[in-house]
PDB file of N, CA and C in Angstrom:
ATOM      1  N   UNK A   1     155.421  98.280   5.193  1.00  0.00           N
ATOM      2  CA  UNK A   1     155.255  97.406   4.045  1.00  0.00           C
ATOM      3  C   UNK A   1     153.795  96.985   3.886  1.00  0.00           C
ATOM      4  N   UNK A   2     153.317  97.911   3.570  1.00  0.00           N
ATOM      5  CA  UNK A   2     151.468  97.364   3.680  1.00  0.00           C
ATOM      6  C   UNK A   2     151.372  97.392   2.089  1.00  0.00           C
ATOM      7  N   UNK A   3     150.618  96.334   2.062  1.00  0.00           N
ATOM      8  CA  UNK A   3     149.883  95.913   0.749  1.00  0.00           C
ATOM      9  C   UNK A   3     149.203  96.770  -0.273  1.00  0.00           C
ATOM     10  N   UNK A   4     149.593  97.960  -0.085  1.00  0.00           N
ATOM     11  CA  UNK A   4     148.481  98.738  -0.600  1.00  0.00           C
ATOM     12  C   UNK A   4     149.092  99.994  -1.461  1.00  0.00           C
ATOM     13  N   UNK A   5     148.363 100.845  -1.890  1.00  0.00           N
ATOM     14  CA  UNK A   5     149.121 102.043  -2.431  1.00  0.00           C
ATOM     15  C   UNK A   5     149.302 103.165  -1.826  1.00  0.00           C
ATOM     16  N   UNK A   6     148.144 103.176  -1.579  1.00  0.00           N
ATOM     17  CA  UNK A   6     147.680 104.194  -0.686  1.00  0.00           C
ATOM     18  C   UNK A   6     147.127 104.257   0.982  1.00  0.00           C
ATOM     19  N   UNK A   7     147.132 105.190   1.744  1.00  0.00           N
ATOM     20  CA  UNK A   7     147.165 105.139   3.436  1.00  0.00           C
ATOM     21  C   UNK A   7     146.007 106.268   3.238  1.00  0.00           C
ATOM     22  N   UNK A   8     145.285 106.274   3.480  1.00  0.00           N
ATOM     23  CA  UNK A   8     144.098 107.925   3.781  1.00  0.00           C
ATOM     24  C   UNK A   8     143.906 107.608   5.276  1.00  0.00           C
ATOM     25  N   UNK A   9     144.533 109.247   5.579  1.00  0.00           N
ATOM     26  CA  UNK A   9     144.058 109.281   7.310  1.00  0.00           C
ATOM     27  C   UNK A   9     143.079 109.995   7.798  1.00  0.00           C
ATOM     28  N   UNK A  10     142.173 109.582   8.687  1.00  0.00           N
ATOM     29  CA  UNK A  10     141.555 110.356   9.241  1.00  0.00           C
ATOM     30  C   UNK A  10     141.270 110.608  10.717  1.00  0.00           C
ATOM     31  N   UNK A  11     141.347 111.490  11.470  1.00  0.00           N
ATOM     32  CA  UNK A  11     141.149 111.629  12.514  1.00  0.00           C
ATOM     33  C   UNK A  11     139.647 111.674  13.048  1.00  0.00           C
ATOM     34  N   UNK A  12     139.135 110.805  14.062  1.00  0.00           N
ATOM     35  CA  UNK A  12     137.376 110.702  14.305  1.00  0.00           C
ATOM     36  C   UNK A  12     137.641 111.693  15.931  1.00  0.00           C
ATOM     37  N   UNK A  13     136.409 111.914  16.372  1.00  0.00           N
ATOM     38  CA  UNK A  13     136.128 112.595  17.797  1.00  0.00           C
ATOM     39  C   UNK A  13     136.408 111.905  18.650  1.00  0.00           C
ATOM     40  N   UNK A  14     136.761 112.583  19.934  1.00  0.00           N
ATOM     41  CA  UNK A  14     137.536 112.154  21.160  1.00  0.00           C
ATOM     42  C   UNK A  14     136.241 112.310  21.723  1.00  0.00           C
ATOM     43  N   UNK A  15     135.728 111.381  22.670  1.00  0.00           N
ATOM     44  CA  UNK A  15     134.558 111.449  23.253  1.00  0.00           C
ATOM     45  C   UNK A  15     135.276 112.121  24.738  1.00  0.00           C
ATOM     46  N   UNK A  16     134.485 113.087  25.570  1.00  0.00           N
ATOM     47  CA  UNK A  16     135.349 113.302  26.348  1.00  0.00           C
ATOM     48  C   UNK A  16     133.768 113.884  27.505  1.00  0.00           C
ATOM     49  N   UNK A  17     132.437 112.585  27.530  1.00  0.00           N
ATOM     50  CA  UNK A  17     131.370 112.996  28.256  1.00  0.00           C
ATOM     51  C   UNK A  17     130.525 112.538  27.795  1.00  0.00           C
ATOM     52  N   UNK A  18     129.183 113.033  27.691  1.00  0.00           N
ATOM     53  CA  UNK A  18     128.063 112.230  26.755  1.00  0.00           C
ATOM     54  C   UNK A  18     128.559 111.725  25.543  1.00  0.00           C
ATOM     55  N   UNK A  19     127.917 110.696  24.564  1.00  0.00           N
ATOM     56  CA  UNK A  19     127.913 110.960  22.936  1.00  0.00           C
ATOM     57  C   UNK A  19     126.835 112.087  22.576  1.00  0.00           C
ATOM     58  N   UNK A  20     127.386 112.878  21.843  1.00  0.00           N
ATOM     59  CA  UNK A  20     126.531 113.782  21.060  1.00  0.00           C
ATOM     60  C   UNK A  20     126.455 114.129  19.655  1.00  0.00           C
ATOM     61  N   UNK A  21     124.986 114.478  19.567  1.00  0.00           N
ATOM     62  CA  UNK A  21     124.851 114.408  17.410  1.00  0.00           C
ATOM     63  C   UNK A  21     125.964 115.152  16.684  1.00  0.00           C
ATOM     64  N   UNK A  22     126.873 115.683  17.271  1.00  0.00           N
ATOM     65  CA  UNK A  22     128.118 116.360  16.515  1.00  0.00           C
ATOM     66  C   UNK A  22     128.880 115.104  16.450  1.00  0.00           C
ATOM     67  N   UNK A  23     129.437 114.576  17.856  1.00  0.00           N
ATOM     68  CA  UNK A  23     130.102 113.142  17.568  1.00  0.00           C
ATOM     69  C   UNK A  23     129.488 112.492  16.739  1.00  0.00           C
ATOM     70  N   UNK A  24     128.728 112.026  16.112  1.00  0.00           N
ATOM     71  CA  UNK A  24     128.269 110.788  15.295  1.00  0.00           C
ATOM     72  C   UNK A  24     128.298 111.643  13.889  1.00  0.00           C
ATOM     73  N   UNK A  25     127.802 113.156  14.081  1.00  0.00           N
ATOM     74  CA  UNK A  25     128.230 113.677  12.371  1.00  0.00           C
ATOM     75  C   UNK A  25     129.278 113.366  11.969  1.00  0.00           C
ATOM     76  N   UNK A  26     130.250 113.851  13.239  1.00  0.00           N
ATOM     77  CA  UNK A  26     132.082 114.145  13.060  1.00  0.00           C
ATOM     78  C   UNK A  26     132.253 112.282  12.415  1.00  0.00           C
ATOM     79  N   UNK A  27     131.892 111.751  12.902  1.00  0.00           N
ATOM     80  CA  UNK A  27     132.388 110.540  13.137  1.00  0.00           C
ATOM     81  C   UNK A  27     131.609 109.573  11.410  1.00  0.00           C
ATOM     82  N   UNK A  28     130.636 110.290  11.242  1.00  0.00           N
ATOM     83  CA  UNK A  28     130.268 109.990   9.502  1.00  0.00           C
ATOM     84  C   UNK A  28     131.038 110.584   8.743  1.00  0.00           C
ATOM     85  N   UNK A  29     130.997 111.824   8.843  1.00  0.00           N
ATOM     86  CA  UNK A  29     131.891 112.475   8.095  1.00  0.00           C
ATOM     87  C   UNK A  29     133.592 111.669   7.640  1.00  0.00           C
ATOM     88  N   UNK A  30     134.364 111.527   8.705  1.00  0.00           N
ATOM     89  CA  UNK A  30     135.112 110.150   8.832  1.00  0.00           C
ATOM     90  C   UNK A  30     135.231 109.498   7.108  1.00  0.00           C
ATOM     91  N   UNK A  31     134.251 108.694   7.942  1.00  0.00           N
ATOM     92  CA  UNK A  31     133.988 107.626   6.798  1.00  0.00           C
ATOM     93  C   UNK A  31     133.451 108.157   5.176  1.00  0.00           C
ATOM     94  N   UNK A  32     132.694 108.868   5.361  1.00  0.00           N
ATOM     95  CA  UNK A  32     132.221 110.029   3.952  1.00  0.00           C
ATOM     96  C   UNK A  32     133.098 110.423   3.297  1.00  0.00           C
ATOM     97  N   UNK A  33     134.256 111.409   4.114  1.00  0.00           N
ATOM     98  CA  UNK A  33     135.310 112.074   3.475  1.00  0.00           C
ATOM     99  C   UNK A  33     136.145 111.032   2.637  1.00  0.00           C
ATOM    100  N   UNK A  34     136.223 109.598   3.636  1.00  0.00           N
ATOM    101  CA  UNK A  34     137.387 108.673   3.167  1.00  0.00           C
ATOM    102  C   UNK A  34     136.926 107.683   1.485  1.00  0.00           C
ATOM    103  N   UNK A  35     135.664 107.755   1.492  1.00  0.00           N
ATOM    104  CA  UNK A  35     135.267 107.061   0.606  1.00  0.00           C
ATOM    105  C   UNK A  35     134.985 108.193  -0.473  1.00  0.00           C
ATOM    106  N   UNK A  36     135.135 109.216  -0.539  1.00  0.00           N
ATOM    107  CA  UNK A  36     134.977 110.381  -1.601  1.00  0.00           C
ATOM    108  C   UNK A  36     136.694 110.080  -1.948  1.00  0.00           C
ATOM    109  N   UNK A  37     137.394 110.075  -1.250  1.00  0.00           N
ATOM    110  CA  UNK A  37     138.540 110.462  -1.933  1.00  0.00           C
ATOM    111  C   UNK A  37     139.215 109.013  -2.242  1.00  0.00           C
ATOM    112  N   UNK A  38     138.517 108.122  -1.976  1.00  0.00           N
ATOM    113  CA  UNK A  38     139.148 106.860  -2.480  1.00  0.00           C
ATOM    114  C   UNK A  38     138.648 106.502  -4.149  1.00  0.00           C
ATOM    115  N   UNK A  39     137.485 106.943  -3.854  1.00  0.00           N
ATOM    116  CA  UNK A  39     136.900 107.370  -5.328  1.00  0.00           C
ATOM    117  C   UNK A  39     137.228 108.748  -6.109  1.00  0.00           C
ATOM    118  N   UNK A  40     137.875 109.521  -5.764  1.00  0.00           N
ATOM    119  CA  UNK A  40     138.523 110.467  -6.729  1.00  0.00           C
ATOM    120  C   UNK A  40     140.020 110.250  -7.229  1.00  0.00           C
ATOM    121  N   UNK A  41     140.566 109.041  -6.537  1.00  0.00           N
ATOM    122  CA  UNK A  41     142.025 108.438  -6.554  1.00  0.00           C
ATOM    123  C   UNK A  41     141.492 107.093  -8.024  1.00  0.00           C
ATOM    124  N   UNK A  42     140.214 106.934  -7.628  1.00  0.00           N
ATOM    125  CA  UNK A  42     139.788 105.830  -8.633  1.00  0.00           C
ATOM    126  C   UNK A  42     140.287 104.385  -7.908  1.00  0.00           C
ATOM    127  N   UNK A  43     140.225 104.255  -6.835  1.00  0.00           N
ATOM    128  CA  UNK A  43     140.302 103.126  -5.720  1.00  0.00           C
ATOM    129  C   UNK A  43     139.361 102.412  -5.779  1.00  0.00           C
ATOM    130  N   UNK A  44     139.513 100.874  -6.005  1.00  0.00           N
ATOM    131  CA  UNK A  44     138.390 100.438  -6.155  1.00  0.00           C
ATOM    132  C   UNK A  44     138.229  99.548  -4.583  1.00  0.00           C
ATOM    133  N   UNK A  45     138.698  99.721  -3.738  1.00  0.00           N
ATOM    134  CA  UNK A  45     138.937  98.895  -2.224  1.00  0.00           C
ATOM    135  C   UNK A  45     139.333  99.959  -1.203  1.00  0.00           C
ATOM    136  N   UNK A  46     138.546  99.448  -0.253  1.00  0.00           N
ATOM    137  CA  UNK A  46     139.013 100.727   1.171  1.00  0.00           C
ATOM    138  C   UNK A  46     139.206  99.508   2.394  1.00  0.00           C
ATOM    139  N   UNK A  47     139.588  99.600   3.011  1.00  0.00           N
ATOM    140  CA  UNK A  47     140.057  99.394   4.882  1.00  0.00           C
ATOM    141  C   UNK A  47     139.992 100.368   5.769  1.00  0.00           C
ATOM    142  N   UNK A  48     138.929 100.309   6.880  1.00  0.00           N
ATOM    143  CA  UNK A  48     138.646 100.881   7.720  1.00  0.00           C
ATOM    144  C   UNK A  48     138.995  99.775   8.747  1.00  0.00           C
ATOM    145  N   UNK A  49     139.297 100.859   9.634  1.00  0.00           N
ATOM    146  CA  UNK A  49     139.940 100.216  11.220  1.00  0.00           C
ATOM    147  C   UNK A  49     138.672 101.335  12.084  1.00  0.00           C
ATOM    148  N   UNK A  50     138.170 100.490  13.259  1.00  0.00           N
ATOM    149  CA  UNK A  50     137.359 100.894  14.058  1.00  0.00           C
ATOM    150  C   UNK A  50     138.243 102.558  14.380  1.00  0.00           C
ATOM    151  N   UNK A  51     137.316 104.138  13.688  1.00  0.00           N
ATOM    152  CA  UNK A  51     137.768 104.627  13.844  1.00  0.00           C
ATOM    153  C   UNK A  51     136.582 105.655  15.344  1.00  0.00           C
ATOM    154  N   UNK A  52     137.540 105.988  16.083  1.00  0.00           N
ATOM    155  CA  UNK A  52     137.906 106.947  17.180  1.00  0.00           C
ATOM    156  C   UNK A  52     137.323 105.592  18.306  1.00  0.00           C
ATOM    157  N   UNK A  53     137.301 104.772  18.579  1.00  0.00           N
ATOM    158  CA  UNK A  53     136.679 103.422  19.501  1.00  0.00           C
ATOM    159  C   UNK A  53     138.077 103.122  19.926  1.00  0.00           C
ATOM    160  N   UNK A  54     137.996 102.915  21.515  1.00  0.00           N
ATOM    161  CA  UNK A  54     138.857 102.227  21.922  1.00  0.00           C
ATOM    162  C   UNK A  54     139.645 103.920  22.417  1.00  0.00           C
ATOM    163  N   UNK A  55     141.090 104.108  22.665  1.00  0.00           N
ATOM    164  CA  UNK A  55     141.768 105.494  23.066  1.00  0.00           C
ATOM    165  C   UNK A  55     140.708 106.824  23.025  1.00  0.00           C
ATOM    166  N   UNK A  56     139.897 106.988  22.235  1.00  0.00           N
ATOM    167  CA  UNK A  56     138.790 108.124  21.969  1.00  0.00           C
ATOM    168  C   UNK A  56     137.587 108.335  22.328  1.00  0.00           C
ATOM    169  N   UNK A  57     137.311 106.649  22.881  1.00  0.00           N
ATOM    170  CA  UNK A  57     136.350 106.386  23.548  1.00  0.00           C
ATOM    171  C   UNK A  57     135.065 106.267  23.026  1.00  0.00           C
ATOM    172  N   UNK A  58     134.625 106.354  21.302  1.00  0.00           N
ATOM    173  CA  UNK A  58     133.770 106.019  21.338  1.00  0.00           C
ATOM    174  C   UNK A  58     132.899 105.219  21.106  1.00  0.00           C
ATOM    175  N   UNK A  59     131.337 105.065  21.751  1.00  0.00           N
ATOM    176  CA  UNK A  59     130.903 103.382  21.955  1.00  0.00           C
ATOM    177  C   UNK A  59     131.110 102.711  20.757  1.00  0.00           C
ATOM    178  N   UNK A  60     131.470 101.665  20.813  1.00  0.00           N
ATOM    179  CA  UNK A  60     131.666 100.254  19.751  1.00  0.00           C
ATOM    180  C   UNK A  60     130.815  99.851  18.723  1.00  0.00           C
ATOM    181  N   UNK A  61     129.513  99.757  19.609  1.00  0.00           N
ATOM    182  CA  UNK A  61     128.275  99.618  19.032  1.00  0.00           C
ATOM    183  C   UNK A  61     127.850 101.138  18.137  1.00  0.00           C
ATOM    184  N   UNK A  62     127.704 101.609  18.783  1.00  0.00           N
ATOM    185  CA  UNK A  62     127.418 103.192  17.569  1.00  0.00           C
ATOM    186  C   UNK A  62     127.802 103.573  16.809  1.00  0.00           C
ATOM    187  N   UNK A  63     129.554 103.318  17.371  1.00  0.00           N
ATOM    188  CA  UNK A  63     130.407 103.619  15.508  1.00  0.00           C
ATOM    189  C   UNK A  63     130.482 102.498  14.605  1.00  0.00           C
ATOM    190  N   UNK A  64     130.114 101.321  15.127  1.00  0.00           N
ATOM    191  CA  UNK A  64     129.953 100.374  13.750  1.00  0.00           C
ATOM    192  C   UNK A  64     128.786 100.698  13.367  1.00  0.00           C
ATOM    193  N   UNK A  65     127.494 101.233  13.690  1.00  0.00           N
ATOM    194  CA  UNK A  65     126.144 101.354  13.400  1.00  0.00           C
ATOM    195  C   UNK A  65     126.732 102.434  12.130  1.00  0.00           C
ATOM    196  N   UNK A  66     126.792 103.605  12.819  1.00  0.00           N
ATOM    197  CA  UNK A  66     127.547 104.874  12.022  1.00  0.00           C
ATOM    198  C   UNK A  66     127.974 104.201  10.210  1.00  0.00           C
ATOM    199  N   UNK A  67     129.407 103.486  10.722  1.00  0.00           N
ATOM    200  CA  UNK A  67     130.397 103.251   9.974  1.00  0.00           C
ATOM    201  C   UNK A  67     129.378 102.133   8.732  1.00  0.00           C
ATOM    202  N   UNK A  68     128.357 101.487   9.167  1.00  0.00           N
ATOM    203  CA  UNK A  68     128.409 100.536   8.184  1.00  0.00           C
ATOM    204  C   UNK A  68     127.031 101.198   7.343  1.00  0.00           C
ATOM    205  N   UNK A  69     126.820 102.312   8.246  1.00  0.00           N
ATOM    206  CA  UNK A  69     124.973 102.890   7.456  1.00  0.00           C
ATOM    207  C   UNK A  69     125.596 104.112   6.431  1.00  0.00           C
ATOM    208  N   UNK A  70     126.994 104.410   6.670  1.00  0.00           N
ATOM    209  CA  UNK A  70     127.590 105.463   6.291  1.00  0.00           C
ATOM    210  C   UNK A  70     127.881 104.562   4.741  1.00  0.00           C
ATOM    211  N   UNK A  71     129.126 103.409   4.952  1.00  0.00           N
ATOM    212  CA  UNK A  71     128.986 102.286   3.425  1.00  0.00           C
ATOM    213  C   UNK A  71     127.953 102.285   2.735  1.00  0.00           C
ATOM    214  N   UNK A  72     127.425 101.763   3.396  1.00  0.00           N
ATOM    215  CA  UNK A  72     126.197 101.125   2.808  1.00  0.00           C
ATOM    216  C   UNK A  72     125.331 102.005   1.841  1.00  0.00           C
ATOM    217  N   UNK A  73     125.379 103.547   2.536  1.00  0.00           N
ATOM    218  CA  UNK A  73     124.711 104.534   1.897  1.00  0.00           C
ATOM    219  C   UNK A  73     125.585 104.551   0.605  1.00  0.00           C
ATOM    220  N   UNK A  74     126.650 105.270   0.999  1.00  0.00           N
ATOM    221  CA  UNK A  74     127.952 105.372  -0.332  1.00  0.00           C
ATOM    222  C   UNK A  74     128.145 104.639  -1.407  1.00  0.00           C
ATOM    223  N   UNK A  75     127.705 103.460  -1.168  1.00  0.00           N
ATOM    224  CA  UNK A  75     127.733 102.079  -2.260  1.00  0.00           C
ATOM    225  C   UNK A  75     126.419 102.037  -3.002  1.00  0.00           C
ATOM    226  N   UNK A  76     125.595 102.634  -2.635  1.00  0.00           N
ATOM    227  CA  UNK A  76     123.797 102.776  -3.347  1.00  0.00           C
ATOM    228  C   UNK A  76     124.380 104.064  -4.708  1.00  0.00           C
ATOM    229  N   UNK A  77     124.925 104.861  -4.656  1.00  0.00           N
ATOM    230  CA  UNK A  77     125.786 105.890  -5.602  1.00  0.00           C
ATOM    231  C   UNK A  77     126.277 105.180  -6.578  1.00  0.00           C
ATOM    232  N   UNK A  78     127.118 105.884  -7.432  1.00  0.00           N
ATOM    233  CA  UNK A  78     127.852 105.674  -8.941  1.00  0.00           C
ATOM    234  C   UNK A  78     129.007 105.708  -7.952  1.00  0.00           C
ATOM    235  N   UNK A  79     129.729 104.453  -7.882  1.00  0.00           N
ATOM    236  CA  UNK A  79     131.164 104.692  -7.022  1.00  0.00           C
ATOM    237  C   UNK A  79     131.909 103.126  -7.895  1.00  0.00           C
ATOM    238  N   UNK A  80     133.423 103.048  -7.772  1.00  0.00           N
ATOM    239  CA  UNK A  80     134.346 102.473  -8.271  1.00  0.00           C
ATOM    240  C   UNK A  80     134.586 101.796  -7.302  1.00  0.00           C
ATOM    241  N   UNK A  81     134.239 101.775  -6.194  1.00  0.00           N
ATOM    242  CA  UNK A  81     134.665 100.595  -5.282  1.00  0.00           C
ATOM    243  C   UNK A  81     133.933  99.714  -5.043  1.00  0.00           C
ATOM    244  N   UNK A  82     134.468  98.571  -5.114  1.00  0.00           N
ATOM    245  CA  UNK A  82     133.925  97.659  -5.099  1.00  0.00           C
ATOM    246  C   UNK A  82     134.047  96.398  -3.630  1.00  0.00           C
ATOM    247  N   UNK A  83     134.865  96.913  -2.866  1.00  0.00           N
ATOM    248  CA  UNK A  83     135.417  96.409  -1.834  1.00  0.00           C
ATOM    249  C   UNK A  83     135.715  96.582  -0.402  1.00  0.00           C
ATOM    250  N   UNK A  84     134.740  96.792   0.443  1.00  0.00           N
ATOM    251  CA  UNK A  84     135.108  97.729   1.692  1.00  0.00           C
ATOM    252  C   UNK A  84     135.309  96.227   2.279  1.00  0.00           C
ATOM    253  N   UNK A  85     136.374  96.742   3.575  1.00  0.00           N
ATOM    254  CA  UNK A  85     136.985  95.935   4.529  1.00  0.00           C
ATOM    255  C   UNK A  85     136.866  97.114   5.839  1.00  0.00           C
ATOM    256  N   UNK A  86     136.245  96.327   7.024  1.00  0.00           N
ATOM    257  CA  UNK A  86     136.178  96.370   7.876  1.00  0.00           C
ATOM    258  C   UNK A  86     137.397  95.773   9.062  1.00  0.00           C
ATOM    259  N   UNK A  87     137.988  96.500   9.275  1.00  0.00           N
ATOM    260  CA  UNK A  87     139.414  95.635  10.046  1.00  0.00           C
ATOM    261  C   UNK A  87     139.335  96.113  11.530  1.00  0.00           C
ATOM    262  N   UNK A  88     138.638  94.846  12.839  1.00  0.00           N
ATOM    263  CA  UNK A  88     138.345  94.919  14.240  1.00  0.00           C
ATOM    264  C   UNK A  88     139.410  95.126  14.347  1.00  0.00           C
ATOM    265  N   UNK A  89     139.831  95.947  16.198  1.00  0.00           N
ATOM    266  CA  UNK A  89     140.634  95.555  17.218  1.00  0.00           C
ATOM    267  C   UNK A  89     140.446  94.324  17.512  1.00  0.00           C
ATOM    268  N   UNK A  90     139.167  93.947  17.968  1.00  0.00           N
ATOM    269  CA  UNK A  90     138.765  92.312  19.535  1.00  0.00           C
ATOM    270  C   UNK A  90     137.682  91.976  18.692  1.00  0.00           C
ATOM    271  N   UNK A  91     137.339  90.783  19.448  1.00  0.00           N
ATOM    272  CA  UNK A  91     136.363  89.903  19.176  1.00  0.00           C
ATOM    273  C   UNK A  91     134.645  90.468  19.503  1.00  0.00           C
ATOM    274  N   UNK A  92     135.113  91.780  20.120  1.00  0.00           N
ATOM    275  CA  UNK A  92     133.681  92.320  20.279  1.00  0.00           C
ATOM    276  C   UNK A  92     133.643  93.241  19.734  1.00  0.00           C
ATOM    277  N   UNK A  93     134.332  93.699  18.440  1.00  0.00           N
ATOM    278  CA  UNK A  93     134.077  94.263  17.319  1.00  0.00           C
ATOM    279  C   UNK A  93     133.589  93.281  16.123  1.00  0.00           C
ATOM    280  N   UNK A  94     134.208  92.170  16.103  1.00  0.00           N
ATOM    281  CA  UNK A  94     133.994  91.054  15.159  1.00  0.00           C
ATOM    282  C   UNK A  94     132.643  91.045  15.188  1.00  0.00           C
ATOM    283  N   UNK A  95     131.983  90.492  16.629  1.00  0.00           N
ATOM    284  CA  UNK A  95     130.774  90.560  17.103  1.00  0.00           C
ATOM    285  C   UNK A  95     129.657  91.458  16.554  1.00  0.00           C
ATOM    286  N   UNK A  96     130.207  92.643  16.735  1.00  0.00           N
ATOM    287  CA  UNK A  96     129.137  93.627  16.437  1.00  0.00           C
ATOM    288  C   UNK A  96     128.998  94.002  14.896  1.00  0.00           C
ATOM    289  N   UNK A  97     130.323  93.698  14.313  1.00  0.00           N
ATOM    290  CA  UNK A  97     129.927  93.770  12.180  1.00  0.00           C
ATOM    291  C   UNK A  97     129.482  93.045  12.005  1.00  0.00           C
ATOM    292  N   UNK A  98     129.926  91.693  12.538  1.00  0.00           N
ATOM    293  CA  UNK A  98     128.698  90.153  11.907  1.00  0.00           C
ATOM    294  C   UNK A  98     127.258  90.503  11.827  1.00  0.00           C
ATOM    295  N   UNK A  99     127.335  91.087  13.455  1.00  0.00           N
ATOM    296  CA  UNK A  99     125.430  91.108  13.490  1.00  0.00           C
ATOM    297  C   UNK A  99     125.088  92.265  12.644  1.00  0.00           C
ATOM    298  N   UNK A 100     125.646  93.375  12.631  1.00  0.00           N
ATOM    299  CA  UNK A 100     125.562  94.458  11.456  1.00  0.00           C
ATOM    300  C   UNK A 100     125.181  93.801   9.877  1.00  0.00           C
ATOM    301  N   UNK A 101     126.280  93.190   9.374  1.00  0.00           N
ATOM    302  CA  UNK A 101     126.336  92.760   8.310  1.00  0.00           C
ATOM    303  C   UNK A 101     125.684  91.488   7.804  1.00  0.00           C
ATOM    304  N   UNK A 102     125.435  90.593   8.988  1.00  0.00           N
ATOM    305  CA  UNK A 102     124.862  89.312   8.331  1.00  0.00           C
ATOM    306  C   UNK A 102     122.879  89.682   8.439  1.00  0.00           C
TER     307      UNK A 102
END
């Protein structure tokens, strides 16, 4: 029963050793793909959940870096959304979008 219309899934990289520049492409891409097609649906709002962090292992700090330079870029464009949501696991995700974002 979620609030919404629509669910877009995406699967991010399983860290499984170093981080490497494929992980952080794979892991833009993510977020790229999801905001192209929220805007070809004509979506004007997205929700992201800390994706591949936590079970996938990768660092906290890097994929919010990733995740919010990836927005941020996307929103400088001709786009219909008007609304990104960021949705933590813990308080040390909270942590790390504040300082991102404020």
């Amino acid at each position: 029963n979620l609030p919404s219309s629509y669910v877009l899934h995406t699967v991010g990289p399983i860290i499984n050793g170093p981080l490497t520049q494929k992980d952080c492409d794979l892991l833009a891409s993510c977020y790229s793909s999801c905001l192209r097609l929220a805007d070809d649906n004509k979506l004007s709002s997205i929700a992201f959940c800390c994706i591949s962090t936590g079970v996938f292992r990768f660092p906290q700090e890097k994929a919010a870096e990733i995740a919010v330079e990836i927005v941020r870029e996307y929103l400088h464009h001709d786009t219909g959304i008007k609304q990104v949501v960021f949705n933590v696991f813990n308080t040390k995700d909270e942590m790390i979008y504040h300082a991102l974002l404020d």
